[in-house]
PDB file of N, CA and C in Angstrom:
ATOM      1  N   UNK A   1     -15.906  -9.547  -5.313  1.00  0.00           N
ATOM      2  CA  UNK A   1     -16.420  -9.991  -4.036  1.00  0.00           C
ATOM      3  C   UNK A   1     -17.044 -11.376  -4.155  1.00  0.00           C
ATOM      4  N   UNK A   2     -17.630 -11.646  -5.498  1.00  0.00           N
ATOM      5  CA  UNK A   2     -18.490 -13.140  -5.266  1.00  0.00           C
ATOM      6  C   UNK A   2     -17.182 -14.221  -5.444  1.00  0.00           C
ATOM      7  N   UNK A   3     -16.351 -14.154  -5.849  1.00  0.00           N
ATOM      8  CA  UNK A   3     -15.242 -14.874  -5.997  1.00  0.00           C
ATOM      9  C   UNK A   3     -15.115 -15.118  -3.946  1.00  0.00           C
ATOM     10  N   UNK A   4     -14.798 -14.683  -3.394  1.00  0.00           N
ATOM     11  CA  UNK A   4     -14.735 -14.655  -2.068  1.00  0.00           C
ATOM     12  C   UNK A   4     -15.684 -15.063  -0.836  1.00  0.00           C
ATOM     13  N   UNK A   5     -16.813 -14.700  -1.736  1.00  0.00           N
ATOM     14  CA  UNK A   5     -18.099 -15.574  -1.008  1.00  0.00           C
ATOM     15  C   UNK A   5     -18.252 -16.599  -1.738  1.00  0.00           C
ATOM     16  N   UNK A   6     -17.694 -17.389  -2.554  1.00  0.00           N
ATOM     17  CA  UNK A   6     -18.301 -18.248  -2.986  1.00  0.00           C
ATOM     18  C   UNK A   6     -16.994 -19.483  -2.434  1.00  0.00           C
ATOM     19  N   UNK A   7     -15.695 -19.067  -2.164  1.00  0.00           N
ATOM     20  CA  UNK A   7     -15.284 -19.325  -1.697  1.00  0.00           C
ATOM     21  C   UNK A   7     -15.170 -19.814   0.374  1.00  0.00           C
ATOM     22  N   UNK A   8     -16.031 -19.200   0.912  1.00  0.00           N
ATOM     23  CA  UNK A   8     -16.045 -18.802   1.979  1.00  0.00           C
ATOM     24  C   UNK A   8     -14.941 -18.013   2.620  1.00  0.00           C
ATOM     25  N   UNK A   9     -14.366 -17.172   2.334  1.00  0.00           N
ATOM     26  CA  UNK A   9     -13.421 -16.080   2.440  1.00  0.00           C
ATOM     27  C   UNK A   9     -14.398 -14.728   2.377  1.00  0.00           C
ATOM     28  N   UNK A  10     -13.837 -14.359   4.013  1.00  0.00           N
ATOM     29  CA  UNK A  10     -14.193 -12.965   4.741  1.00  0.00           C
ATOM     30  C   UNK A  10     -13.061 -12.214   4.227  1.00  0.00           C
ATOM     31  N   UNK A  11     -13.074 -11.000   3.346  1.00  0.00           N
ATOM     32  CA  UNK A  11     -12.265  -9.847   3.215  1.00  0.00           C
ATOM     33  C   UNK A  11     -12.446  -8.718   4.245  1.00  0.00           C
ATOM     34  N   UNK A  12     -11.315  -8.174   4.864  1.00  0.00           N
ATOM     35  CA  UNK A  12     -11.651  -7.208   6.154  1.00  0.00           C
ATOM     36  C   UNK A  12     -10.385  -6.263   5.188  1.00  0.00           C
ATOM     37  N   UNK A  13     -11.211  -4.786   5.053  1.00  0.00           N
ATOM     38  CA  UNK A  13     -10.183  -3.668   5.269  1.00  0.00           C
ATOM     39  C   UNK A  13     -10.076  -3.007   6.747  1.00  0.00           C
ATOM     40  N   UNK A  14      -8.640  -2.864   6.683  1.00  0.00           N
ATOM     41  CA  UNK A  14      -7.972  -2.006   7.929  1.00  0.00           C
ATOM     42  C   UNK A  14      -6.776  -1.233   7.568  1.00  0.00           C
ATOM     43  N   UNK A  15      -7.506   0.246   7.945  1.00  0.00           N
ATOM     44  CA  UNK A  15      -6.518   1.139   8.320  1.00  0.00           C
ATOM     45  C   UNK A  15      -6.639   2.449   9.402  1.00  0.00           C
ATOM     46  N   UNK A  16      -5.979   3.439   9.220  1.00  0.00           N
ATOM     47  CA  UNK A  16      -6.051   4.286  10.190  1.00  0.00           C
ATOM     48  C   UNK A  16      -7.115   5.262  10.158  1.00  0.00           C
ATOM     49  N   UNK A  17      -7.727   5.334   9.134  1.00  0.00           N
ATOM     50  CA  UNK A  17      -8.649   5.893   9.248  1.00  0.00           C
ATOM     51  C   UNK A  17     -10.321   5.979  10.538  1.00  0.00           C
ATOM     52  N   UNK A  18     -10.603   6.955  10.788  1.00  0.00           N
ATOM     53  CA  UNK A  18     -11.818   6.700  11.585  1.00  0.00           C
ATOM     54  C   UNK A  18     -12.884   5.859  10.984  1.00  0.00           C
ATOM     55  N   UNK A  19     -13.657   5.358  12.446  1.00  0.00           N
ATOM     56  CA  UNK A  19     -15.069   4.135  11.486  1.00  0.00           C
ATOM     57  C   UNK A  19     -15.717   5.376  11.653  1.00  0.00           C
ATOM     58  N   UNK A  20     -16.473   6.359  11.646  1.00  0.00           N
ATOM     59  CA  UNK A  20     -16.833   7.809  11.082  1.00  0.00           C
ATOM     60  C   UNK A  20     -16.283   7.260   9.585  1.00  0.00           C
ATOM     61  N   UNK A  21     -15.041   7.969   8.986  1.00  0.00           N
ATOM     62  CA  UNK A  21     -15.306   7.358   7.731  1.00  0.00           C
ATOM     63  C   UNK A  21     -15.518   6.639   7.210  1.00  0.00           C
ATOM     64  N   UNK A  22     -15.006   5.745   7.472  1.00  0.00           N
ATOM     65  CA  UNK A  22     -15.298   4.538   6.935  1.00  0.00           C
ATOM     66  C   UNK A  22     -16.164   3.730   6.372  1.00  0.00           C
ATOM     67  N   UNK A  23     -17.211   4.250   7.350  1.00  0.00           N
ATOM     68  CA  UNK A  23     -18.818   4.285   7.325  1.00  0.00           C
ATOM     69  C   UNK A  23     -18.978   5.019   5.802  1.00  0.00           C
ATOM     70  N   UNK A  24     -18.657   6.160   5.662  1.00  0.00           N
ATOM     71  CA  UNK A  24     -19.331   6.706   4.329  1.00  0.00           C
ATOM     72  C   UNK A  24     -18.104   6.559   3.387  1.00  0.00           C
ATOM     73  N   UNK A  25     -17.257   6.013   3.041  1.00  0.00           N
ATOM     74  CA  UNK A  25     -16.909   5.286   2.037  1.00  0.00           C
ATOM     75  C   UNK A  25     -16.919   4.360   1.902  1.00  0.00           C
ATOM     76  N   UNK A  26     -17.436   2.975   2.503  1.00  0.00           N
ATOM     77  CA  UNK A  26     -18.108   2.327   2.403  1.00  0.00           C
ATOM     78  C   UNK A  26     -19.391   1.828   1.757  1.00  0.00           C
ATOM     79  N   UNK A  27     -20.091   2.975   2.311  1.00  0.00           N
ATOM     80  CA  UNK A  27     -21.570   3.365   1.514  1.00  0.00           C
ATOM     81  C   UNK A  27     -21.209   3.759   0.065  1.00  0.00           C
ATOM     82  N   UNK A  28     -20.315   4.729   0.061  1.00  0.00           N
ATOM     83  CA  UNK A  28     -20.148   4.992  -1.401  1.00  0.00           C
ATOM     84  C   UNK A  28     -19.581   4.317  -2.317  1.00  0.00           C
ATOM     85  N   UNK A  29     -18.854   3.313  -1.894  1.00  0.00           N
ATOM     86  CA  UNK A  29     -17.998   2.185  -2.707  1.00  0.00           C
ATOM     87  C   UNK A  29     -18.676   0.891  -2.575  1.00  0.00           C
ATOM     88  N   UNK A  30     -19.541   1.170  -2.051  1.00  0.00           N
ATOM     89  CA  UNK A  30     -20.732  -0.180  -1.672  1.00  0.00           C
ATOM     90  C   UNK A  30     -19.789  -1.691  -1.685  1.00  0.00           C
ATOM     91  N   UNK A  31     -19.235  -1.306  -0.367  1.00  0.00           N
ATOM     92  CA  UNK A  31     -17.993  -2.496  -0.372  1.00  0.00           C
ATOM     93  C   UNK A  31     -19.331  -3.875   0.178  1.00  0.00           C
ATOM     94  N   UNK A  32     -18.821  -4.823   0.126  1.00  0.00           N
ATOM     95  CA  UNK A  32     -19.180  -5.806   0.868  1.00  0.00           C
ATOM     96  C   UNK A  32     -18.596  -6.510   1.765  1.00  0.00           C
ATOM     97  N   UNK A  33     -18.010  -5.581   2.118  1.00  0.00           N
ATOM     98  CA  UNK A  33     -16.788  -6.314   4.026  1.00  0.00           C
ATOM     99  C   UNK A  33     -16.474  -4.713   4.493  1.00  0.00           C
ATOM    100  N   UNK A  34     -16.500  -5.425   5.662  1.00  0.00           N
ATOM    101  CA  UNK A  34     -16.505  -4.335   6.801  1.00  0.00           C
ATOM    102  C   UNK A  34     -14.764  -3.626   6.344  1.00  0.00           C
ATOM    103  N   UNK A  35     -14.724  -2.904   6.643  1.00  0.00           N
ATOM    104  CA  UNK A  35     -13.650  -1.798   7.067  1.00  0.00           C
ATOM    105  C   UNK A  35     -13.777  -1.374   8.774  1.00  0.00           C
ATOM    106  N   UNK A  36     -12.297  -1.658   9.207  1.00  0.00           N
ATOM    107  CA  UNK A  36     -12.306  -1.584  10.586  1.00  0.00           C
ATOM    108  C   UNK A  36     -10.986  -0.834  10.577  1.00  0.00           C
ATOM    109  N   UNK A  37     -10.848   0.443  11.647  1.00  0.00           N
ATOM    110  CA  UNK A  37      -9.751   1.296  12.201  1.00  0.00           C
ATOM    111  C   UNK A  37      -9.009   0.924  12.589  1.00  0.00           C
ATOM    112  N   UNK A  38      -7.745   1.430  12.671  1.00  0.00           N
ATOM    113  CA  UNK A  38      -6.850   0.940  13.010  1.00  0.00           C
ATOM    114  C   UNK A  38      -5.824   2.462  13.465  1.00  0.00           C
ATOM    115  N   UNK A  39      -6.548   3.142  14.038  1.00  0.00           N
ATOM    116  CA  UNK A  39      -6.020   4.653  14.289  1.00  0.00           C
ATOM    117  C   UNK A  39      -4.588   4.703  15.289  1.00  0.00           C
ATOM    118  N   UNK A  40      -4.517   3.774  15.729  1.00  0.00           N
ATOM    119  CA  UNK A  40      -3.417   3.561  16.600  1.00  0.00           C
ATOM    120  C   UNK A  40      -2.079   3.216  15.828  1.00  0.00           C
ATOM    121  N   UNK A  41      -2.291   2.741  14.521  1.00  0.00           N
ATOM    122  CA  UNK A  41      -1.691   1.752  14.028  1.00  0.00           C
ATOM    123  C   UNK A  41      -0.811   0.499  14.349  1.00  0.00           C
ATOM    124  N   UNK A  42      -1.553   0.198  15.346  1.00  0.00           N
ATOM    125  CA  UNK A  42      -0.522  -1.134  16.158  1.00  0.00           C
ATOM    126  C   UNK A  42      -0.780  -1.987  15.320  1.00  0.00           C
ATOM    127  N   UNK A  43      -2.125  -2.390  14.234  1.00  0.00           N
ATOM    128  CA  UNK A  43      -2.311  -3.560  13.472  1.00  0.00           C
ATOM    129  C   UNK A  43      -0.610  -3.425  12.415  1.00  0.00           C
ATOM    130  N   UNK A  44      -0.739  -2.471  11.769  1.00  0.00           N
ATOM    131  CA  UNK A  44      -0.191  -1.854  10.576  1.00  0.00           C
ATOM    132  C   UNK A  44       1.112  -1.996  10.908  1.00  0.00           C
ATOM    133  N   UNK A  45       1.335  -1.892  12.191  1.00  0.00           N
ATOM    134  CA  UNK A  45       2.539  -2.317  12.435  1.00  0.00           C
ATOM    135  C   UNK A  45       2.814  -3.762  12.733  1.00  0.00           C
ATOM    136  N   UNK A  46       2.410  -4.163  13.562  1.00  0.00           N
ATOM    137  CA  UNK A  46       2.502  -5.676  13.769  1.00  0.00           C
ATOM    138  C   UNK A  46       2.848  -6.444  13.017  1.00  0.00           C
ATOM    139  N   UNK A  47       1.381  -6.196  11.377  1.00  0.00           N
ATOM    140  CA  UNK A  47       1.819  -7.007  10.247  1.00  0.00           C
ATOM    141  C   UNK A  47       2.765  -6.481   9.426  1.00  0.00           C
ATOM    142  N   UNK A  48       3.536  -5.003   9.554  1.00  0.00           N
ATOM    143  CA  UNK A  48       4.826  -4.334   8.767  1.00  0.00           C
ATOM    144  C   UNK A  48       4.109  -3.938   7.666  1.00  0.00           C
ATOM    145  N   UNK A  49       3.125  -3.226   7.676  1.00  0.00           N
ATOM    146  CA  UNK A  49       2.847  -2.674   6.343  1.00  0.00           C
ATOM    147  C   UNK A  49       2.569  -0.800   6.738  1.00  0.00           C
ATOM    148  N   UNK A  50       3.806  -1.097   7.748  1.00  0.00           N
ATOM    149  CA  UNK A  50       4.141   0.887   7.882  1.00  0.00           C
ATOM    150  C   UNK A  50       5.318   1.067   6.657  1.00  0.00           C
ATOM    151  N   UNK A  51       4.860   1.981   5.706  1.00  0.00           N
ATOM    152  CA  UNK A  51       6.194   2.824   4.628  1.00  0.00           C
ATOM    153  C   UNK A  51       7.320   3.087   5.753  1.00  0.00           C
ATOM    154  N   UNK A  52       8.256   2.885   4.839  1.00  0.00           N
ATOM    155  CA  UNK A  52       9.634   3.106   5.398  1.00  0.00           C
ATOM    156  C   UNK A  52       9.394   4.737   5.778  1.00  0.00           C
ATOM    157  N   UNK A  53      10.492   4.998   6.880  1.00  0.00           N
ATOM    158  CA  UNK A  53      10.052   6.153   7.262  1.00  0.00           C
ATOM    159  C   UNK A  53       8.586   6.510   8.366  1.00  0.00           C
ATOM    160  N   UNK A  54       7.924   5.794   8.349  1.00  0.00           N
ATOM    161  CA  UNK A  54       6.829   5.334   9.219  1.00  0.00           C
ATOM    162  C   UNK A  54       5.461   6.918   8.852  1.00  0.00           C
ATOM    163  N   UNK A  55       5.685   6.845   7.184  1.00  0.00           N
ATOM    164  CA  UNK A  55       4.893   7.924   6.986  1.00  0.00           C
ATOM    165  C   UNK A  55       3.339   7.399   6.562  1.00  0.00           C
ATOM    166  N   UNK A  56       3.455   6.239   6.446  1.00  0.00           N
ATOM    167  CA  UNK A  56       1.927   5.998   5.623  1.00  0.00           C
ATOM    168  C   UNK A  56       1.872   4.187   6.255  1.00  0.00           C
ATOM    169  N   UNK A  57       0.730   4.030   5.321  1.00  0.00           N
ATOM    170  CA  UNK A  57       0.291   2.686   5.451  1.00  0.00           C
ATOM    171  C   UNK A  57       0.837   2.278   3.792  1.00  0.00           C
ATOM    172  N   UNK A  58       1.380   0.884   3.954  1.00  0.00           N
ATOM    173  CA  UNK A  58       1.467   0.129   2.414  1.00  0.00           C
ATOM    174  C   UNK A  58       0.519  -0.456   2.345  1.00  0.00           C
ATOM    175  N   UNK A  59      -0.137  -0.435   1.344  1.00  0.00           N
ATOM    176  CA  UNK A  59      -1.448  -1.626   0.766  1.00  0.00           C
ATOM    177  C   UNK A  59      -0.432  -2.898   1.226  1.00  0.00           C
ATOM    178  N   UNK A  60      -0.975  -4.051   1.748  1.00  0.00           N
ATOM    179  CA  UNK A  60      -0.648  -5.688   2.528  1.00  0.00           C
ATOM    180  C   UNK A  60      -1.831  -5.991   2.292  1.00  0.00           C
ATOM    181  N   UNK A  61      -1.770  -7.383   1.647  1.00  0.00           N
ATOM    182  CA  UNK A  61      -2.917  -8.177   1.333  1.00  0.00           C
ATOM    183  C   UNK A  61      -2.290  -9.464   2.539  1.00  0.00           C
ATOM    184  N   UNK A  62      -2.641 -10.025   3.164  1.00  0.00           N
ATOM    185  CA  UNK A  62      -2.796 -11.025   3.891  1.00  0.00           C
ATOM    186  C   UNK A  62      -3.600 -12.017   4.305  1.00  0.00           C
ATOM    187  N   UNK A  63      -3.708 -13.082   3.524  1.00  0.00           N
ATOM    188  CA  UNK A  63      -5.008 -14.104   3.953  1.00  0.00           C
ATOM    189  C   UNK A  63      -4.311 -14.665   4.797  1.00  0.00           C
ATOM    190  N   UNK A  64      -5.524 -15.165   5.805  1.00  0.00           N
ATOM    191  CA  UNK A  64      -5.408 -16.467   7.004  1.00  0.00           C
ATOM    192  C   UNK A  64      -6.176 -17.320   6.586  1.00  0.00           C
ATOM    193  N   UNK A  65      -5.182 -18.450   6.621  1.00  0.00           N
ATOM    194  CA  UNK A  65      -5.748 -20.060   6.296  1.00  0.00           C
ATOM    195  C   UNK A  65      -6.711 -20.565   7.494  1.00  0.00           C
ATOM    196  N   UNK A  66      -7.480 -21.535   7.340  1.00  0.00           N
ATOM    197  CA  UNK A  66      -8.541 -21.810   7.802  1.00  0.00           C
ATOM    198  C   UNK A  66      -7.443 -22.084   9.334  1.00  0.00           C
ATOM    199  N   UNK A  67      -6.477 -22.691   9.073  1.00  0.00           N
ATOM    200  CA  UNK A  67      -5.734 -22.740  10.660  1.00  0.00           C
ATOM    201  C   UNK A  67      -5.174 -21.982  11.454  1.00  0.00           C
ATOM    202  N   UNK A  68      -5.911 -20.500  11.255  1.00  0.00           N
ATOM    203  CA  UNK A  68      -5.369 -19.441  11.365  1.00  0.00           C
ATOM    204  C   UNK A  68      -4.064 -18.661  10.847  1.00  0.00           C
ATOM    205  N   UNK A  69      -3.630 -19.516  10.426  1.00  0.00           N
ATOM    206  CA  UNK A  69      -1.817 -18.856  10.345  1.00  0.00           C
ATOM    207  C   UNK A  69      -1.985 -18.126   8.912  1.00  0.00           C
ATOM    208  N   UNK A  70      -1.095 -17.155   8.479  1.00  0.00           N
ATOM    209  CA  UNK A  70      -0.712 -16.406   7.475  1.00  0.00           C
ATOM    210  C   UNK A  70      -0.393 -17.227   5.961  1.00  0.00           C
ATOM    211  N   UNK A  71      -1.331 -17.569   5.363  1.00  0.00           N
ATOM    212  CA  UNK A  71      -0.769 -18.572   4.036  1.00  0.00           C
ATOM    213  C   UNK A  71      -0.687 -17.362   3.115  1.00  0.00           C
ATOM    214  N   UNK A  72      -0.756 -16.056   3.173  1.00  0.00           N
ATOM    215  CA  UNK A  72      -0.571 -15.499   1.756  1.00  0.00           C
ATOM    216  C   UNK A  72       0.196 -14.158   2.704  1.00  0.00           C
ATOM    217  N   UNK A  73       1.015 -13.547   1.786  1.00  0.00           N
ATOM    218  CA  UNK A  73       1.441 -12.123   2.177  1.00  0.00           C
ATOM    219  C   UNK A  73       1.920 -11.312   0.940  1.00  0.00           C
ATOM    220  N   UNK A  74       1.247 -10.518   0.615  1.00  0.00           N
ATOM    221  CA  UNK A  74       1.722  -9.496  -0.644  1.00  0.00           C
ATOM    222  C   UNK A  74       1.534  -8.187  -0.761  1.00  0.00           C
ATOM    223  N   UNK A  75       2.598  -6.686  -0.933  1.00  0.00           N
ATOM    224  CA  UNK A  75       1.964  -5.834  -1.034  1.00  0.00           C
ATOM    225  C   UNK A  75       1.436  -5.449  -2.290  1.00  0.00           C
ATOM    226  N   UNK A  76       0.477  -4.655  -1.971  1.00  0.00           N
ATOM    227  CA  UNK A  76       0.368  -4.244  -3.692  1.00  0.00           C
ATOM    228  C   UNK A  76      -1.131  -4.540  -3.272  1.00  0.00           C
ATOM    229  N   UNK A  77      -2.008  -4.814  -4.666  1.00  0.00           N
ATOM    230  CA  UNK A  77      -3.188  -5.462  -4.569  1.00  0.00           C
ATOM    231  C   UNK A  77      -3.511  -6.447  -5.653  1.00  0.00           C
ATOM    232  N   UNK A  78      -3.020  -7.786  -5.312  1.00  0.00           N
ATOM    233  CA  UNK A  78      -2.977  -9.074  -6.175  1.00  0.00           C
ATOM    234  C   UNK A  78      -4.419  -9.730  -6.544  1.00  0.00           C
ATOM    235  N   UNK A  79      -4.778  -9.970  -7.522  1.00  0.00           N
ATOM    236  CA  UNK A  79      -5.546 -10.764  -8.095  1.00  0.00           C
ATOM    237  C   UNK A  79      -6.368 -11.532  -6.786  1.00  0.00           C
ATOM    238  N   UNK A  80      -7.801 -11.786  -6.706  1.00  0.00           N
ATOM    239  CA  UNK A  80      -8.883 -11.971  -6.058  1.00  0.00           C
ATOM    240  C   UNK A  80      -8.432 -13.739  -6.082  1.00  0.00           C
ATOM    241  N   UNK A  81      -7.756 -13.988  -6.879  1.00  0.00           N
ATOM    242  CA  UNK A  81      -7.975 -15.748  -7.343  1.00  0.00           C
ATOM    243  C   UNK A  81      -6.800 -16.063  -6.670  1.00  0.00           C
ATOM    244  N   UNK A  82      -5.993 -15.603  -6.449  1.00  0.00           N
ATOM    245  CA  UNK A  82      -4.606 -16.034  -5.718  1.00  0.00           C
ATOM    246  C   UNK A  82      -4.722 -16.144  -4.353  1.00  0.00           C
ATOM    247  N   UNK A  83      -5.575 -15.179  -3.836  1.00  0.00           N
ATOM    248  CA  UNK A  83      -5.915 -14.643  -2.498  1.00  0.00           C
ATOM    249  C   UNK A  83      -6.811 -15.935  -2.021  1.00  0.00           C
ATOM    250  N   UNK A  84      -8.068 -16.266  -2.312  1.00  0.00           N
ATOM    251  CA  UNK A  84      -8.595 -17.309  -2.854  1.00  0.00           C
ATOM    252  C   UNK A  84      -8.457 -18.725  -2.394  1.00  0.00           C
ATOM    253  N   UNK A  85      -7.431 -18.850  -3.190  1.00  0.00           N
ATOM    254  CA  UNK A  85      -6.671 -19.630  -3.381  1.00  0.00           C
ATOM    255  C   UNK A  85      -5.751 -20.140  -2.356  1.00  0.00           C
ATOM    256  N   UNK A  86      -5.226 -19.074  -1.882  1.00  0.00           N
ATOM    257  CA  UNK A  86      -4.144 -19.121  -0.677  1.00  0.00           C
ATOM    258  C   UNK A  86      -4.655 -19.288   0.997  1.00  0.00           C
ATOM    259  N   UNK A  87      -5.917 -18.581   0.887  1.00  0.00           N
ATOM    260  CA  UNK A  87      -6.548 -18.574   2.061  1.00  0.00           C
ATOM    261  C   UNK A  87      -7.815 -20.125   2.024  1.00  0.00           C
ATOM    262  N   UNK A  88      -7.835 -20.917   0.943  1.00  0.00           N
ATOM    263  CA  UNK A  88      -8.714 -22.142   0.827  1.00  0.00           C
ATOM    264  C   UNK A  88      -7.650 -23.227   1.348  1.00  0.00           C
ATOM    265  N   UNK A  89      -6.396 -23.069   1.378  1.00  0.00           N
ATOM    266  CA  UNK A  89      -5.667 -24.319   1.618  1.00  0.00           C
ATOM    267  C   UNK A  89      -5.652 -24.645   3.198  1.00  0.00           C
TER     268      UNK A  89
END
């Protein structure tokens, strides 16, 4: 996380889960960025990180560059410095 604040880069999780949970895994993972729902999954879709078959969510890492637009897209969960990196340009 300090890699990201020190950067000025906001990390946001989103998924389908309720903010009811979210709330207490949060607390328990003592994240430092919000987690926001996405129960509808219109985000999850929008950005295509529905599993084939439309059974789950794929982990999508996506930074927005300071000009809003999409400078990074990866699934999986890539290195903090790339992300970083991609979202500083």
């Amino acid at each position: 996380m300090s890699e990201f604040t020190r950067a000025g880069v906001q990390p946001v999780g989103i998924n389908p889960a309720s903010a009811a949970s979210h709330a207490k895994y949060a607390a328990k993972m003592q994240f430092g960025f919000p987690l926001l729902s996405d129960a509808d999954r219109s985000i999850a879709e929008a950005y295509h990180a529905i599993k084939l078959g439309g059974l789950g969510i794929q982990r999508t890492v996506y930074a927005i560059g300071r000009d809003g637009k999409i400078a990074y897209a990866v699934r999986g969960a890539p290195p903090p410095a790339d992300i970083v990196a991609a979202a500083a340009q």
